[in-house]
C-alpha atoms as a PDB file:
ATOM      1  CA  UNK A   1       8.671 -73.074  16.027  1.00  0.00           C
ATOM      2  CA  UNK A   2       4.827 -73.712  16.745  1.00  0.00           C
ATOM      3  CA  UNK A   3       4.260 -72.726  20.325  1.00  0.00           C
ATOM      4  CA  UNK A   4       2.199 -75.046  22.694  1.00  0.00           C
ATOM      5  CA  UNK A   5       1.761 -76.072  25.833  1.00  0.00           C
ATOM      6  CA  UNK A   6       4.322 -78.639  26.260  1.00  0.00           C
ATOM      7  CA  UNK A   7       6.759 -76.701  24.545  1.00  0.00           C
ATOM      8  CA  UNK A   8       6.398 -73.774  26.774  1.00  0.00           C
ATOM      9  CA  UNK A   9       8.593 -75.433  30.378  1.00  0.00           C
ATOM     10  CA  UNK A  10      11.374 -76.303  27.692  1.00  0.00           C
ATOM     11  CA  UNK A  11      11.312 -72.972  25.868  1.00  0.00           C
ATOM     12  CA  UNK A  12      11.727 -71.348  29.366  1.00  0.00           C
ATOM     13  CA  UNK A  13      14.711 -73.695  30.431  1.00  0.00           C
ATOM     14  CA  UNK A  14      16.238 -72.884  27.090  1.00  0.00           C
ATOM     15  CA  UNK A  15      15.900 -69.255  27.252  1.00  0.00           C
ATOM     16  CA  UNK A  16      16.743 -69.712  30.843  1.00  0.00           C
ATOM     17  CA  UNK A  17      19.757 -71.098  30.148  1.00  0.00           C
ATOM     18  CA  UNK A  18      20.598 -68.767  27.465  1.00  0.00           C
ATOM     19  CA  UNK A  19      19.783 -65.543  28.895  1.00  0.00           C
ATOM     20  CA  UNK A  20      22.117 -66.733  32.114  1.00  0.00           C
ATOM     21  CA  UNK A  21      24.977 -66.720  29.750  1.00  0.00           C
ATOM     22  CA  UNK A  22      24.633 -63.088  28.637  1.00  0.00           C
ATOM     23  CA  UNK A  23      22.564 -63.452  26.076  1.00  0.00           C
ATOM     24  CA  UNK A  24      19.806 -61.224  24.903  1.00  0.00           C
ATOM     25  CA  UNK A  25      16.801 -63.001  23.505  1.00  0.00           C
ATOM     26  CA  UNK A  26      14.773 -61.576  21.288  1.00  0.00           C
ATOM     27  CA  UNK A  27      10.917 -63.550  20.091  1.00  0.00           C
ATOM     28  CA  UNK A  28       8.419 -63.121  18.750  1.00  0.00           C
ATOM     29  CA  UNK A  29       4.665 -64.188  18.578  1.00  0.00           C
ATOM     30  CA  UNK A  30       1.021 -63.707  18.048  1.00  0.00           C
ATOM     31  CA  UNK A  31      -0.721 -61.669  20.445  1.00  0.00           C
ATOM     32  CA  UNK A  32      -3.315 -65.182  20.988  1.00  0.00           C
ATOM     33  CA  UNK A  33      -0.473 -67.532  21.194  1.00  0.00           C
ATOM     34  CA  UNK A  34       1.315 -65.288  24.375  1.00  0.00           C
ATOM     35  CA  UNK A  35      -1.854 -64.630  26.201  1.00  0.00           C
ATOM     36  CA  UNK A  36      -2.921 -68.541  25.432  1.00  0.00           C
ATOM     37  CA  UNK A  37       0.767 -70.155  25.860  1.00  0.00           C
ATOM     38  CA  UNK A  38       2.785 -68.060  27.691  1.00  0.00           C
ATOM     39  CA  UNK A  39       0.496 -65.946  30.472  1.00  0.00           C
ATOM     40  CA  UNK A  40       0.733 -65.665  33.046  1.00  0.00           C
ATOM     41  CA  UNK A  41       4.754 -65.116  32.769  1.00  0.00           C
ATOM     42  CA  UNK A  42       5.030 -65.715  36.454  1.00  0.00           C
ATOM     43  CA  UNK A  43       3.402 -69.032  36.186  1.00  0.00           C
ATOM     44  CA  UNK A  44       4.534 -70.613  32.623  1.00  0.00           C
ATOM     45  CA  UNK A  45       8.120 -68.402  32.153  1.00  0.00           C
ATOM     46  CA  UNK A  46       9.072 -68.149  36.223  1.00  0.00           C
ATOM     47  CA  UNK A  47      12.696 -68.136  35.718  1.00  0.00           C
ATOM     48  CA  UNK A  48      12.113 -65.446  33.065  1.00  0.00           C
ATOM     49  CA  UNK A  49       9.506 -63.433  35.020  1.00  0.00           C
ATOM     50  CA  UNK A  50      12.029 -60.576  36.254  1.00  0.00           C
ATOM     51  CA  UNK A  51      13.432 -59.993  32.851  1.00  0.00           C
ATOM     52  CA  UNK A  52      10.788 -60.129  30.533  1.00  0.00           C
ATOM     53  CA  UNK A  53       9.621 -56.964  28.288  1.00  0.00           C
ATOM     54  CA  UNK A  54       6.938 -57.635  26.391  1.00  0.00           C
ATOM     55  CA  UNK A  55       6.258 -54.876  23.460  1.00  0.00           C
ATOM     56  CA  UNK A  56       2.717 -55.221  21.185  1.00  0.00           C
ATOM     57  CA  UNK A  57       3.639 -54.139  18.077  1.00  0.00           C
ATOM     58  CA  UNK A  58       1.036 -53.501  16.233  1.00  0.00           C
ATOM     59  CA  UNK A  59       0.491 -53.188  12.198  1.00  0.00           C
ATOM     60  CA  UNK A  60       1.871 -50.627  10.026  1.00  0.00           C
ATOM     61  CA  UNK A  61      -0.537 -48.416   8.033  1.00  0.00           C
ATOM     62  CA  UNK A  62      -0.245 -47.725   4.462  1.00  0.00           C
ATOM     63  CA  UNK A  63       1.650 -45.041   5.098  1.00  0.00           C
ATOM     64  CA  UNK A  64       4.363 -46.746   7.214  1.00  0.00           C
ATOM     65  CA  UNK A  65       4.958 -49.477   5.010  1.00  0.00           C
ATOM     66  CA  UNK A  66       5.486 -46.901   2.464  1.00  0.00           C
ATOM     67  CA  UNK A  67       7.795 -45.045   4.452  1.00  0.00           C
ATOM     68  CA  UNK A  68       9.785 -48.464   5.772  1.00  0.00           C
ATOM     69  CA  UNK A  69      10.114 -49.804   2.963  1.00  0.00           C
ATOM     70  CA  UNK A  70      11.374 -46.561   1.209  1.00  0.00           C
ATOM     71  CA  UNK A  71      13.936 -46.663   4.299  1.00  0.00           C
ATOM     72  CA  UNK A  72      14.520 -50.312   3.792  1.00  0.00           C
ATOM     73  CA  UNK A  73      15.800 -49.919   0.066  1.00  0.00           C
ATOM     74  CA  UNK A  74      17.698 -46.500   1.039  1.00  0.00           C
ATOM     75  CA  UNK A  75      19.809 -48.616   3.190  1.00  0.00           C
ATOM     76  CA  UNK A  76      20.052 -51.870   0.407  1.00  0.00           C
ATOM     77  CA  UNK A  77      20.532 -49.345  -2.566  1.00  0.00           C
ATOM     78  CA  UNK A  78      22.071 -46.126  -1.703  1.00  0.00           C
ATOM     79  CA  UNK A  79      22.623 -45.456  -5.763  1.00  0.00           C
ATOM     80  CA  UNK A  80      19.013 -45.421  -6.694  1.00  0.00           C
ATOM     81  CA  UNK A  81      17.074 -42.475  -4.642  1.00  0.00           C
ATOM     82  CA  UNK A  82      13.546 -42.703  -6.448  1.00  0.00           C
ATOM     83  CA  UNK A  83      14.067 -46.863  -6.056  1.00  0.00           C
ATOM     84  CA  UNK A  84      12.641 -46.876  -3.142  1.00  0.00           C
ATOM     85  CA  UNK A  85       9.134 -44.940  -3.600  1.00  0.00           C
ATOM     86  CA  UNK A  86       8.877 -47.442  -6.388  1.00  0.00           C
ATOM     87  CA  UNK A  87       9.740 -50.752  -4.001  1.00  0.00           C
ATOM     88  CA  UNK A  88       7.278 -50.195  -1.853  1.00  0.00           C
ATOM     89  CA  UNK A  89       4.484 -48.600  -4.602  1.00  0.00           C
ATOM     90  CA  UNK A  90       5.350 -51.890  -5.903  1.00  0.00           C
ATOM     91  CA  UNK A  91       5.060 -54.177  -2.623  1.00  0.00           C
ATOM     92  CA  UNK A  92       1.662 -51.991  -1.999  1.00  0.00           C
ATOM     93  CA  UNK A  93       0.037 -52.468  -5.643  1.00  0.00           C
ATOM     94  CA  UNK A  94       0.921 -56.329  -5.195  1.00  0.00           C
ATOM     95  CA  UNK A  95      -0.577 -56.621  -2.171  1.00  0.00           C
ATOM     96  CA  UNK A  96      -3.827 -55.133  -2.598  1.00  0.00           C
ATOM     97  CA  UNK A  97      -5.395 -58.491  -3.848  1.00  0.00           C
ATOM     98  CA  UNK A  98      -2.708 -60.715  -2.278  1.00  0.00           C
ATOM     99  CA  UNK A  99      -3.904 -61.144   1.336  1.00  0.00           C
ATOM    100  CA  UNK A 100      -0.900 -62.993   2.334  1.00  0.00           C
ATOM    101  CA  UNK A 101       1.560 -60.052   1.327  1.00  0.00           C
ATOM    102  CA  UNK A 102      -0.261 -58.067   2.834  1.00  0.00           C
ATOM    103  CA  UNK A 103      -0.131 -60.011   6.449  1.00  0.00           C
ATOM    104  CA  UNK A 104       3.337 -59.823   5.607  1.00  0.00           C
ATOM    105  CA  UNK A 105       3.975 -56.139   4.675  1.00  0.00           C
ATOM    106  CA  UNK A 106       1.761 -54.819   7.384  1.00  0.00           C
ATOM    107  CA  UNK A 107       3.886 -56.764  10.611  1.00  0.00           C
ATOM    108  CA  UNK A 108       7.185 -54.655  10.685  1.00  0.00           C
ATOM    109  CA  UNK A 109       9.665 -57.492  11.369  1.00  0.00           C
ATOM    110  CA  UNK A 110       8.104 -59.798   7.924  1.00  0.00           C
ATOM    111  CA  UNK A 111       8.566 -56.097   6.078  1.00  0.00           C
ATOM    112  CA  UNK A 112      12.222 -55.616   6.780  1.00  0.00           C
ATOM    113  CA  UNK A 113      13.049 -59.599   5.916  1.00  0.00           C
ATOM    114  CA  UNK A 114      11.244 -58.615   2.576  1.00  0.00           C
ATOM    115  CA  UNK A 115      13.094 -55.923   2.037  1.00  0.00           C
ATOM    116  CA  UNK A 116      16.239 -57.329   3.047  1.00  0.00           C
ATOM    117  CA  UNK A 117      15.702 -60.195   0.790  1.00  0.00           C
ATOM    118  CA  UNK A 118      13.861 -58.530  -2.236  1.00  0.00           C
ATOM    119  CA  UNK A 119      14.927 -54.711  -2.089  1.00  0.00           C
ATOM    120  CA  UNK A 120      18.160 -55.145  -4.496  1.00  0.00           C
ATOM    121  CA  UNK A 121      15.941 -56.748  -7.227  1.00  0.00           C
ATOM    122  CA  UNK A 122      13.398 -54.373  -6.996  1.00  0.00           C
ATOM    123  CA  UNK A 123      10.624 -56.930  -7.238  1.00  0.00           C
ATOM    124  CA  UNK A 124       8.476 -59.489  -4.779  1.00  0.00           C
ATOM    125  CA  UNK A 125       7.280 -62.691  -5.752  1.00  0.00           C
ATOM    126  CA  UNK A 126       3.524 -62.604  -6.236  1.00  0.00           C
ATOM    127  CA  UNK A 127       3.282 -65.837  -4.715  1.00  0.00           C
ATOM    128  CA  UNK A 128       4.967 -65.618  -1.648  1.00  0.00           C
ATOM    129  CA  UNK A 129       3.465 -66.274   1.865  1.00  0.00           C
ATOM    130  CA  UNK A 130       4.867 -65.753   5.444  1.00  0.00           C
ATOM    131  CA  UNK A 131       6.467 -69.271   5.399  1.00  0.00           C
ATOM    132  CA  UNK A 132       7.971 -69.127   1.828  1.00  0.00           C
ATOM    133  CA  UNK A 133       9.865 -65.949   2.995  1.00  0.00           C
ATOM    134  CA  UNK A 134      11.286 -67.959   6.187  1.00  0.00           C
ATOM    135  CA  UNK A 135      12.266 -70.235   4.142  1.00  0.00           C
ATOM    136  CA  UNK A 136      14.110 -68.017   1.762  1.00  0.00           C
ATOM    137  CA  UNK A 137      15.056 -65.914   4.678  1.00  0.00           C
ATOM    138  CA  UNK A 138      16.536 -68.964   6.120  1.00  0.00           C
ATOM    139  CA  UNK A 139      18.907 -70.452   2.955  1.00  0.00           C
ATOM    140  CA  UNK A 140      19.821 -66.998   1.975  1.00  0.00           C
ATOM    141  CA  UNK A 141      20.666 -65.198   5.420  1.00  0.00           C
ATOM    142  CA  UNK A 142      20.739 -68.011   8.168  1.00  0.00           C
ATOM    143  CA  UNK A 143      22.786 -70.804   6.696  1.00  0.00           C
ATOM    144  CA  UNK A 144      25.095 -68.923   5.397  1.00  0.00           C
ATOM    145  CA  UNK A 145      28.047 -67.438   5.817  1.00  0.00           C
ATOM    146  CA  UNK A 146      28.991 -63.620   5.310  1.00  0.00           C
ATOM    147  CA  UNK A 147      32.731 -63.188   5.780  1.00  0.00           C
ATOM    148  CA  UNK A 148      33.118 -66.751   3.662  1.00  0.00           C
ATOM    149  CA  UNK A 149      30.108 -65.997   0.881  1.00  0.00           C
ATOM    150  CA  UNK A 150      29.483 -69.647   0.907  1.00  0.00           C
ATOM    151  CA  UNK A 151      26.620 -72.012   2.100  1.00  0.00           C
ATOM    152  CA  UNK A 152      29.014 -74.418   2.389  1.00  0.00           C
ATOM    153  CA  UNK A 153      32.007 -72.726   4.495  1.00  0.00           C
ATOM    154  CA  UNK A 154      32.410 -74.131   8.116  1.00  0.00           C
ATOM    155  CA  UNK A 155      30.249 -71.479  10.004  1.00  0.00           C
ATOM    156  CA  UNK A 156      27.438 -71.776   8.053  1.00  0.00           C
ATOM    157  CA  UNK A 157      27.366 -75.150   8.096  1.00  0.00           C
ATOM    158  CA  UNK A 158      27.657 -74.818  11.993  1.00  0.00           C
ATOM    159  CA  UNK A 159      25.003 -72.310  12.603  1.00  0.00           C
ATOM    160  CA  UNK A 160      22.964 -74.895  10.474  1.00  0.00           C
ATOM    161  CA  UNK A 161      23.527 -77.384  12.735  1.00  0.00           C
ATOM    162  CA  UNK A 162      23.136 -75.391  16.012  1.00  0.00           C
ATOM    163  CA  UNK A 163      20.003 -74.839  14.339  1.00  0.00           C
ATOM    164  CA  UNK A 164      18.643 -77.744  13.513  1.00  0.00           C
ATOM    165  CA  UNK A 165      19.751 -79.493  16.776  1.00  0.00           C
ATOM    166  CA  UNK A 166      17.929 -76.641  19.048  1.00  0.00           C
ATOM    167  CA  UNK A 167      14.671 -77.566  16.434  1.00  0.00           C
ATOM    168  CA  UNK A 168      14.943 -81.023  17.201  1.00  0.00           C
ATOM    169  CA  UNK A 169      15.592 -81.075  20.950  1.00  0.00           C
ATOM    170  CA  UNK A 170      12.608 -79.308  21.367  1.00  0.00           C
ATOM    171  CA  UNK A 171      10.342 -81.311  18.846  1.00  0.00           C
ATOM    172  CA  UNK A 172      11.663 -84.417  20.460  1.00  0.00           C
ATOM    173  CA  UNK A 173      10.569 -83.156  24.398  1.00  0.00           C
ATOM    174  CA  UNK A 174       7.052 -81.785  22.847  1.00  0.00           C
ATOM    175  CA  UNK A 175       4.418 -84.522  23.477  1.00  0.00           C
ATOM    176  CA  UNK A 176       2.416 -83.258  20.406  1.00  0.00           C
ATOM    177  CA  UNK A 177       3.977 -82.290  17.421  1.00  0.00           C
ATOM    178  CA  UNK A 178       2.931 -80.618  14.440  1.00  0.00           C
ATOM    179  CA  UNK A 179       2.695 -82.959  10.904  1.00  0.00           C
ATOM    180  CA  UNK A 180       2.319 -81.812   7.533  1.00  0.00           C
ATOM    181  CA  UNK A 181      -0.666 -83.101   5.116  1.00  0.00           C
ATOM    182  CA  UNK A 182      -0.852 -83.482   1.630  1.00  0.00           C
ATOM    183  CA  UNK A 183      -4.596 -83.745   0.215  1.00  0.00           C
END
């Protein structure tokens, strides 16, 4: 979701709504686009104003992403204890003239969707940027279905849709919207 200003009242009715029912919500943005878009929370998230912890988490170092990613495979592949210094001495040479990796191995929450989604082969695409790995993120964890192992099985295909239909009612009540452009 690209966060505006006309998005913001219906992002707080949403979350509103959501957080009313139990729900713990969980977002995250760039530190411009919440000062610009969403501060002061009294004024543009009212209803969320009382509940609302914001955290600034800021880049790893070297070091950490060495360390979380080493964690990261640990936890994917138990069997293979030296794996993991090699993952992320892996991630860290292919980053070191691949400025989008690096954007992506240096913000903690793009690192562990990395690893989640690349620690079992043991290798990241050199090409990949921060919306390629949504995008794989998305057909390989979101729509789809665990206990069924199928993209096609009735959950997934419902958490698609749930999807999708929270995407659109909020691109349709957003008087700009974003468009692609070929050149």
């Amino acid at each position: 979701l690209v966060i505006n200003r006309d998005v913001v009242p219906v992002l707080s009715r949403l979350f509103r709504q959501v957080s009313d029912q139990g729900v713990t919500l969980v977002f995250t943005c760039r530190d411009h686009d919440y000062s610009d878009y969403l501060e002061p929370v009294r004024e543009r998230l009212p209803s969320l104003n009382q509940r609302l912890e914001r955290f600034t988490v800021p880049n790893f170092t070297t070091a950490e992403i060495r360390q979380a990613a080493r964690a990261f495979f640990q936890k994917q592949v138990p069997d293979t204890p030296d794996g993991g210094t090699a993952f992320a001495n892996n991630i860290l040479t292919l980053s070191a003239d691949n400025r989008s990796l690096l954007e992506i191995i240096q913000n903690p929450l793009l690192l562990a969707l990395l690893c989640d989604l690349f620690a079992k082969e043991g290798n990241v695409p050199p090409d990949l940027t921060v919306s390629k790995l949504y995008q794989r993120y998305w057909q390989e964890k979101v729509a789809y279905s665990r206990p069924d192992k199928s993209h096609f099985a009735p959950l997934a295909i419902e958490k698609e849709k749930f999807c999708l239909r929270l995407a659109k009612i909020l691109f349709e009540r957003s008087t700009t919207q974003l468009s692609e452009s070929i050149y």
